[in-house]
C-alpha atoms as a PDB file:
ATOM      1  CA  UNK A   1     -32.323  17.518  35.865  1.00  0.00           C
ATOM      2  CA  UNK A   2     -29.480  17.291  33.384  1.00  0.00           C
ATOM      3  CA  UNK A   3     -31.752  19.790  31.155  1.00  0.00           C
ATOM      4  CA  UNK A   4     -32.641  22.102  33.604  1.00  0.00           C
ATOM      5  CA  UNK A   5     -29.179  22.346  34.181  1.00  0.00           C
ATOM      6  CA  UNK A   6     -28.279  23.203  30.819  1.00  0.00           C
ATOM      7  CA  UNK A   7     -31.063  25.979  29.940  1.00  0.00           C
ATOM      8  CA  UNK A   8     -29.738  27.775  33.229  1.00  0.00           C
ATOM      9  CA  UNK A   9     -26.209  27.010  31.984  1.00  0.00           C
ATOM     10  CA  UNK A  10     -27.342  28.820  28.774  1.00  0.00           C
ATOM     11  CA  UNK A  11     -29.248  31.665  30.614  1.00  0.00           C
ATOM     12  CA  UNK A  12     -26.527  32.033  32.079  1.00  0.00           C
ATOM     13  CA  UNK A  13     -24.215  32.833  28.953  1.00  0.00           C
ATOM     14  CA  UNK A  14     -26.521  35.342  27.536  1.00  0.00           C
ATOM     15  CA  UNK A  15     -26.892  37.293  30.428  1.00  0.00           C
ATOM     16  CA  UNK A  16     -23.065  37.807  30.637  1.00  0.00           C
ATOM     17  CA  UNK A  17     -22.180  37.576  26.930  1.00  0.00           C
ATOM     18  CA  UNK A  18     -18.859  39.164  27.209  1.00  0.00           C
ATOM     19  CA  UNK A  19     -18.153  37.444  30.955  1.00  0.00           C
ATOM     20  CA  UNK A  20     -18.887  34.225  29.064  1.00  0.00           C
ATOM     21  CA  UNK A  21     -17.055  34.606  25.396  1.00  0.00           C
ATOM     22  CA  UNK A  22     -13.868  35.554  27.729  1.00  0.00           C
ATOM     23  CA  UNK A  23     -14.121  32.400  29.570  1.00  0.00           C
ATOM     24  CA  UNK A  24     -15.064  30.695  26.505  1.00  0.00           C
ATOM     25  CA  UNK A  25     -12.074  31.907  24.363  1.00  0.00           C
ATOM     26  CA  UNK A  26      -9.894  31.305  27.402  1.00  0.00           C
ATOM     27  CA  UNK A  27     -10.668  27.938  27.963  1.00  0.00           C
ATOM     28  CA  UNK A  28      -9.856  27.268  23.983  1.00  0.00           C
ATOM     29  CA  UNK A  29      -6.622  28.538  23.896  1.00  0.00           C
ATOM     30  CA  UNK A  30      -5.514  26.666  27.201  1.00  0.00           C
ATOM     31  CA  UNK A  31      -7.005  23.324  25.595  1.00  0.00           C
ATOM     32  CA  UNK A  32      -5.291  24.082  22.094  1.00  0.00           C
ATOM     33  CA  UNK A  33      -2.167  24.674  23.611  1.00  0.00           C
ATOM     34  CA  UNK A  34      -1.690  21.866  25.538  1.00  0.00           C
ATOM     35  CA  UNK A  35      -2.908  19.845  23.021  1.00  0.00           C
ATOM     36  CA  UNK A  36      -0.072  20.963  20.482  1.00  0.00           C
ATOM     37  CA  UNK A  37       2.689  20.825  23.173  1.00  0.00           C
ATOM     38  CA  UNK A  38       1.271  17.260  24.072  1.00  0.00           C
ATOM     39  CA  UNK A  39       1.798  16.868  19.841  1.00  0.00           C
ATOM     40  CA  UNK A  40       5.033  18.248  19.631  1.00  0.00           C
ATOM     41  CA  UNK A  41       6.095  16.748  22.939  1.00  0.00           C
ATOM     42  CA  UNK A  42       5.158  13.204  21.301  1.00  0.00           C
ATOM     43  CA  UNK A  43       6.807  13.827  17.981  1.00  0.00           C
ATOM     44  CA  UNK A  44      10.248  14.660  19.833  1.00  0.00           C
ATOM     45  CA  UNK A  45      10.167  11.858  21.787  1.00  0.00           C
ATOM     46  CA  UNK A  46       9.242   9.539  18.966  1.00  0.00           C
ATOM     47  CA  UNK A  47      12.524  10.116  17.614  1.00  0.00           C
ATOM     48  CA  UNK A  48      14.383   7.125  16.393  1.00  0.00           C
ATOM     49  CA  UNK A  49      12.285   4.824  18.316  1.00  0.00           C
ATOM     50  CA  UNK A  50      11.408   2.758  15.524  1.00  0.00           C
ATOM     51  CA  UNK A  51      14.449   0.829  15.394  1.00  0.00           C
ATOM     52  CA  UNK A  52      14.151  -2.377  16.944  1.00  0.00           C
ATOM     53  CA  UNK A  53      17.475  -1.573  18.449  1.00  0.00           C
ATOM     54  CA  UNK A  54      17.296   1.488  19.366  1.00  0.00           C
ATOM     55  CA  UNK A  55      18.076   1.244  22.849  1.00  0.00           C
ATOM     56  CA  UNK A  56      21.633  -0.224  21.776  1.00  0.00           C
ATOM     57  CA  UNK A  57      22.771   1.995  18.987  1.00  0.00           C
ATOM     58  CA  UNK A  58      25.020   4.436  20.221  1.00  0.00           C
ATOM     59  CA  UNK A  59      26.480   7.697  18.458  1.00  0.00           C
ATOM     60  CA  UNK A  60      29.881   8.774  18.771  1.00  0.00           C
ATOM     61  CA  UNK A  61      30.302  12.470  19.013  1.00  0.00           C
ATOM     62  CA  UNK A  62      33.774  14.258  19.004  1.00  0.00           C
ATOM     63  CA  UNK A  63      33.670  17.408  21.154  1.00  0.00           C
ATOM     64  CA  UNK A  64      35.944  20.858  19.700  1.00  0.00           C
ATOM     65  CA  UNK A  65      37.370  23.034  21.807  1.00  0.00           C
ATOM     66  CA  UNK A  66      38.283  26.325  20.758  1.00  0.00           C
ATOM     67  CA  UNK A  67      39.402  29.655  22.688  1.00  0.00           C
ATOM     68  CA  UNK A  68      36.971  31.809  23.914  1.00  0.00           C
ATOM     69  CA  UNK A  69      34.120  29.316  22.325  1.00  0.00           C
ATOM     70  CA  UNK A  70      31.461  27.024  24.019  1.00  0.00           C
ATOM     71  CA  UNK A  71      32.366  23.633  23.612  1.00  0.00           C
ATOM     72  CA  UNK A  72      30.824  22.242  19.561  1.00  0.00           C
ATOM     73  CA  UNK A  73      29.770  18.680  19.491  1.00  0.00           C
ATOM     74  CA  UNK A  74      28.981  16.810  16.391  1.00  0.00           C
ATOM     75  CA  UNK A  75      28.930  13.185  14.916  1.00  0.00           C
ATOM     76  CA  UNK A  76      32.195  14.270  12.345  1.00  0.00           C
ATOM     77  CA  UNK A  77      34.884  11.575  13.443  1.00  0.00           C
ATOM     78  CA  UNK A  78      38.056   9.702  11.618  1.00  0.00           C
ATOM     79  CA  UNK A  79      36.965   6.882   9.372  1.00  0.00           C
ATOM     80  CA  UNK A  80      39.049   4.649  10.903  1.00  0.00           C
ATOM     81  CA  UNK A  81      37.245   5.041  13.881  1.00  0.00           C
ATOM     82  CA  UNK A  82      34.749   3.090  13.619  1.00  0.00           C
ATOM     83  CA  UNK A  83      36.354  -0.260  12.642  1.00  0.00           C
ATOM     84  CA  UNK A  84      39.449   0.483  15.595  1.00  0.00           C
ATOM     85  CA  UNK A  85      36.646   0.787  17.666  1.00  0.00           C
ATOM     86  CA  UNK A  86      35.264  -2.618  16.756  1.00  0.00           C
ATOM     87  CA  UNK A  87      38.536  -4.139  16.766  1.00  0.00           C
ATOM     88  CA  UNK A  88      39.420  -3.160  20.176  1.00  0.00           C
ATOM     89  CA  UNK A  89      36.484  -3.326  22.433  1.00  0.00           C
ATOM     90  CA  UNK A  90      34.454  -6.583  22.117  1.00  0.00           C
ATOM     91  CA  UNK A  91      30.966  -5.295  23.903  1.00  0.00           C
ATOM     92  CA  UNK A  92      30.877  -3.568  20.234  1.00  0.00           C
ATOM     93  CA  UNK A  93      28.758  -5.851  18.474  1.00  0.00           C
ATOM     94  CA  UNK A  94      28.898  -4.148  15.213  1.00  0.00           C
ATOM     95  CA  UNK A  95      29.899  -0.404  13.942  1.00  0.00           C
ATOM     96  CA  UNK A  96      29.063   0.959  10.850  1.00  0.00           C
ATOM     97  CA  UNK A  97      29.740   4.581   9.043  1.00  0.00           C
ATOM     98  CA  UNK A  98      27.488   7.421   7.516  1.00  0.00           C
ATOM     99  CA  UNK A  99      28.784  10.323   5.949  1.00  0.00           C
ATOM    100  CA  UNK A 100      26.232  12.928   4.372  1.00  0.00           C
ATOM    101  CA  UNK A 101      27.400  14.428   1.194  1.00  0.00           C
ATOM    102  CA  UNK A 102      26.909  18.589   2.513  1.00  0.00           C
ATOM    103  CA  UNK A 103      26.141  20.129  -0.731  1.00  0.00           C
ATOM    104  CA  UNK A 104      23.327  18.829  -3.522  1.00  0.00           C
ATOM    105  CA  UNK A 105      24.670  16.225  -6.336  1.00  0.00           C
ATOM    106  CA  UNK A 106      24.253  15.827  -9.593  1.00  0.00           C
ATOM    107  CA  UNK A 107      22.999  12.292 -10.143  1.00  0.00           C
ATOM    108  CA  UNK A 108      22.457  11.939 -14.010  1.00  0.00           C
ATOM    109  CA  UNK A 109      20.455   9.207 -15.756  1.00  0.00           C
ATOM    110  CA  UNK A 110      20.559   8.580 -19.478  1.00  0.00           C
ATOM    111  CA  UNK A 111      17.217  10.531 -19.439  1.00  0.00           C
ATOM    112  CA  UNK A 112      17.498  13.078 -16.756  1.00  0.00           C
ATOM    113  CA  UNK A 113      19.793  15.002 -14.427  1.00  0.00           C
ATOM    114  CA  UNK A 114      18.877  15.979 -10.556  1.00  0.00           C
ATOM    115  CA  UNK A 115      20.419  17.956  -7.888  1.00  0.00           C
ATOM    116  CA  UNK A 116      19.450  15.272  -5.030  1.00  0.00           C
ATOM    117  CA  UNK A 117      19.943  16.061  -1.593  1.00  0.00           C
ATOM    118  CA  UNK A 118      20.519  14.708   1.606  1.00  0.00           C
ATOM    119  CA  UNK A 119      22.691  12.150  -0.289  1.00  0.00           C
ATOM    120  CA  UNK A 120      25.281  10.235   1.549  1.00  0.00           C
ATOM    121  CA  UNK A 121      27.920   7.214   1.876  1.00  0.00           C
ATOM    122  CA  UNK A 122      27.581   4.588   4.301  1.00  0.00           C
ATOM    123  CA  UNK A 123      28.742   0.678   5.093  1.00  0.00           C
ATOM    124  CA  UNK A 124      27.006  -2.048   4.129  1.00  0.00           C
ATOM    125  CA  UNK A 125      26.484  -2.747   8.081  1.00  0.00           C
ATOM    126  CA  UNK A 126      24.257   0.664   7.746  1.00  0.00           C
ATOM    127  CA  UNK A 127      21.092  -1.320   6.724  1.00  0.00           C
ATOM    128  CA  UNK A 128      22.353  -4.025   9.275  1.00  0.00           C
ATOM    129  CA  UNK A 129      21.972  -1.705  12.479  1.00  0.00           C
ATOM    130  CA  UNK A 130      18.890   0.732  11.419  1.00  0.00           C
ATOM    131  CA  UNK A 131      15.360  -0.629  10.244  1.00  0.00           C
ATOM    132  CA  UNK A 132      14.937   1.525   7.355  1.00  0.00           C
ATOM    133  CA  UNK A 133      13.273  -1.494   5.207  1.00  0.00           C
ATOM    134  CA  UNK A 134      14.062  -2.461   1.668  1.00  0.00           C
ATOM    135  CA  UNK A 135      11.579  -2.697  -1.333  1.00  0.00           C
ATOM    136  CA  UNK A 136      13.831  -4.654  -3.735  1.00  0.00           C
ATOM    137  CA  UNK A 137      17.410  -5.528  -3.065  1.00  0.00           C
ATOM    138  CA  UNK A 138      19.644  -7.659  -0.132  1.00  0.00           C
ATOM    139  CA  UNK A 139      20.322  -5.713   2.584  1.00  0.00           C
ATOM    140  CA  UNK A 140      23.945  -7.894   3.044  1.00  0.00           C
ATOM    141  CA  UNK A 141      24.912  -7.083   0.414  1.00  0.00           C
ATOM    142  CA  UNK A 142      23.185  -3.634  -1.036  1.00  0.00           C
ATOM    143  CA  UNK A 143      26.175  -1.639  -0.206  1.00  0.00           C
ATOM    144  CA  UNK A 144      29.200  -3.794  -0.153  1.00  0.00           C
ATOM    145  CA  UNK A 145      30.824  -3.365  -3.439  1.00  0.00           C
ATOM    146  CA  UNK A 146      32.526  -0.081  -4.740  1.00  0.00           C
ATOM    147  CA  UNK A 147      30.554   1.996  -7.580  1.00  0.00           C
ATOM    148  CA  UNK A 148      26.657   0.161  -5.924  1.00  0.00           C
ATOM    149  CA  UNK A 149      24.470   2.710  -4.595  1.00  0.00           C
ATOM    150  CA  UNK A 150      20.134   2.527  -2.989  1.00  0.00           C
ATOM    151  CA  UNK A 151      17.813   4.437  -4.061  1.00  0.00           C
ATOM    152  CA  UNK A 152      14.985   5.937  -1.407  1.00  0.00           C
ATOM    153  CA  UNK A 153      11.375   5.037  -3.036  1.00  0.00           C
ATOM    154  CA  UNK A 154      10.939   8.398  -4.075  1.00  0.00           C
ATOM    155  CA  UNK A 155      14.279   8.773  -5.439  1.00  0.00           C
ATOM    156  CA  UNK A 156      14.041   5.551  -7.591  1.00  0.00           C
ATOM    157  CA  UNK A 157      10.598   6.750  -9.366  1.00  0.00           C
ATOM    158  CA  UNK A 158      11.901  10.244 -10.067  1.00  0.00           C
ATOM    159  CA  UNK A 159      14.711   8.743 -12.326  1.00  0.00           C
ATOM    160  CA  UNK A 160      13.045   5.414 -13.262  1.00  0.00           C
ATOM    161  CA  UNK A 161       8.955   5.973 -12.802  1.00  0.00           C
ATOM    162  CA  UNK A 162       7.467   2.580 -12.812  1.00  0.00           C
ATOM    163  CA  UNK A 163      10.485   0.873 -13.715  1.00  0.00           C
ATOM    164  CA  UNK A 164      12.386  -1.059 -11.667  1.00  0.00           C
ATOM    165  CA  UNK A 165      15.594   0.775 -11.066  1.00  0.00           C
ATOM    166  CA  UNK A 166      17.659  -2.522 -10.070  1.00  0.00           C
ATOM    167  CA  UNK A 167      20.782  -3.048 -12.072  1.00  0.00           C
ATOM    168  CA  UNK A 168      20.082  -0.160 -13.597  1.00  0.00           C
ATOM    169  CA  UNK A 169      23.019   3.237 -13.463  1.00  0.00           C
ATOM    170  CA  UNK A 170      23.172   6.539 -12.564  1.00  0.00           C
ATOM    171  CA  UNK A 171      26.292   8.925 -13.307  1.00  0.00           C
ATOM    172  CA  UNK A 172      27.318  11.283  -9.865  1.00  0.00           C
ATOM    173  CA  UNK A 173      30.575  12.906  -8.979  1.00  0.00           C
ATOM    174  CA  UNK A 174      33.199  12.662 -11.251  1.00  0.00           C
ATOM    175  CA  UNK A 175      31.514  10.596 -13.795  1.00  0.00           C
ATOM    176  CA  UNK A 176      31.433   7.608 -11.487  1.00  0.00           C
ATOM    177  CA  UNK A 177      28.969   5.156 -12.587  1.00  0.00           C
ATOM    178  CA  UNK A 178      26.730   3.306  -9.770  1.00  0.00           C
ATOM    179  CA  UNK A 179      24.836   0.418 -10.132  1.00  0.00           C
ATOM    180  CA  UNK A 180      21.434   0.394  -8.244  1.00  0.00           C
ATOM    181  CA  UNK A 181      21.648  -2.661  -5.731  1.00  0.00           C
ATOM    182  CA  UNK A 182      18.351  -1.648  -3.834  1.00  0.00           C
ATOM    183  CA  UNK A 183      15.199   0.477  -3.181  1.00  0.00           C
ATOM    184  CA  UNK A 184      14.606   1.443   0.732  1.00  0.00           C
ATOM    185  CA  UNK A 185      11.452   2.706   1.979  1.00  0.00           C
ATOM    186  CA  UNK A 186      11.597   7.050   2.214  1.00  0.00           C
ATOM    187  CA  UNK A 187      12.962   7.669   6.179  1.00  0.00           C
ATOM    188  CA  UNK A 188      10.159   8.431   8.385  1.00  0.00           C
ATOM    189  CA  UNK A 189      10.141  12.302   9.526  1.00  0.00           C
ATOM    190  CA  UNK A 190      10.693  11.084  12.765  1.00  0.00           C
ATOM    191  CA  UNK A 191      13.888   9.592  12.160  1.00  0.00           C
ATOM    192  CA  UNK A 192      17.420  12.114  12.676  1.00  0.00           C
ATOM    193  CA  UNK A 193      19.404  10.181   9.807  1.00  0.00           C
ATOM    194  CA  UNK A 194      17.904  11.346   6.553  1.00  0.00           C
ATOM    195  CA  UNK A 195      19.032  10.726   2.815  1.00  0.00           C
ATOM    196  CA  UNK A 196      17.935   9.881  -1.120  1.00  0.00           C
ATOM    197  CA  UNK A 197      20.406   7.992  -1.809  1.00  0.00           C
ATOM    198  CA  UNK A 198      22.909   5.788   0.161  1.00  0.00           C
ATOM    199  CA  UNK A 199      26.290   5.121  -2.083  1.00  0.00           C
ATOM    200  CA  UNK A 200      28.560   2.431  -0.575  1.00  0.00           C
ATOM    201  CA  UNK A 201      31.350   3.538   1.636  1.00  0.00           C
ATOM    202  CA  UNK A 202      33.819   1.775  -0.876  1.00  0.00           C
ATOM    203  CA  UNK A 203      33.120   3.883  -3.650  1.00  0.00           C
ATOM    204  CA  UNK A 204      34.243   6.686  -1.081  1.00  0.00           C
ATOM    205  CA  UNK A 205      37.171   5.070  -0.469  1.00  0.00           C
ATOM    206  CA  UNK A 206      38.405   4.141  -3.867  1.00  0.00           C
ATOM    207  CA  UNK A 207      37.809   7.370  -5.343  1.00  0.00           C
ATOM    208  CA  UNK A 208      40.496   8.480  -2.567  1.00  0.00           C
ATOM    209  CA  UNK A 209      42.803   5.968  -3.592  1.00  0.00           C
END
């Protein structure tokens, strides 16, 4: 029965060619586009979610308001925000800070120099709060003293190749030496905080001192 079925199915199709291929080619595009909105769909709401903690790490986003503009949010607050915060409201269990460096730096080793991007500064409570794992290094204690920076996997073989970058020193901003203090895994594309190379917030602060 099932074969019958199908040679009158297929009968069918060559006797309307045209009727058939527009169906056909219909029927595609309707499956291929719901497929890639189910994939992008997916992807956007993957975002993030691989922190163990996810549900609990909040944001804080300070709101401009400027005449005859829409209302511009963004993540840019006061420093000294983040541990006031933590001082004064105890359902805080922890706070931590992340500030991207906006323009490409010139990390130099003694064998070669690169324009990284997506570099930035953050506390040592960073690798505390988000599950970006480490390779090599203590996560406690990766990002607590001035002039110590990590080094994304990718970052650490483009300066060191197969060495192991630990302990080892790259030269960025003003000729400020940093010691490498730990090798994290490259962020996942799904994740909205991305960066090569995370230099402790207290080599951000002492160069302002």
């Amino acid at each position: 029965m099932f074969i019958r079925n199908l040679k009158l199915a297929w009968r069918n199709i060559l006797r309307h060619r045209i009727f058939s291929g527009i169906n056909v080619l219909g029927l595609s595009i309707g499956l291929g586009s719901c497929i890639l909105i189910g994939l992008f769909v997916f992807n956007e709401l993957s975002f993030d979610k691989f922190h163990s903690n996810h549900k609990r790490i909040y944001r804080i986003n300070k709101i401009t308001n400027e005449k005859g503009k829409l209302p511009q949010s963004d993540g840019l607050t006061p420093e000294l925000l983040a541990p006031a915060l933590q001082k004064s409201i105890p359902e805080i269990k922890t706070a931590t800070r992340f500030r991207p460096w906006f323009n490409d730096m010139l990390v130099v080793s003694s064998e070669k120099k690169i324009k990284l991007k997506e570099v930035a500064f953050a506390d040592p409570s960073f690798l505390g709060i988000f599950d970006f794992p480490l390779i090599s290094g203590d996560k406690r204690s990766a990002l607590t003293d001035p002039g110590t920076a990590v080094l994304t996997e990718t970052t650490a073989h483009n300066y060191f190749g197969n060495q192991d970058p630990i302990g080892q020193t790259l030269i960025a901003l003003n000729n400020i030496p940093l010691k490498i203090t730990g090798v994290i895994k490259d962020p996942p594309q799904n994740s909205s905080i991305q960066f090569s190379m995370l230099i402790s917030w207290s080599t951000l602060t002492t160069g302002e001192n």
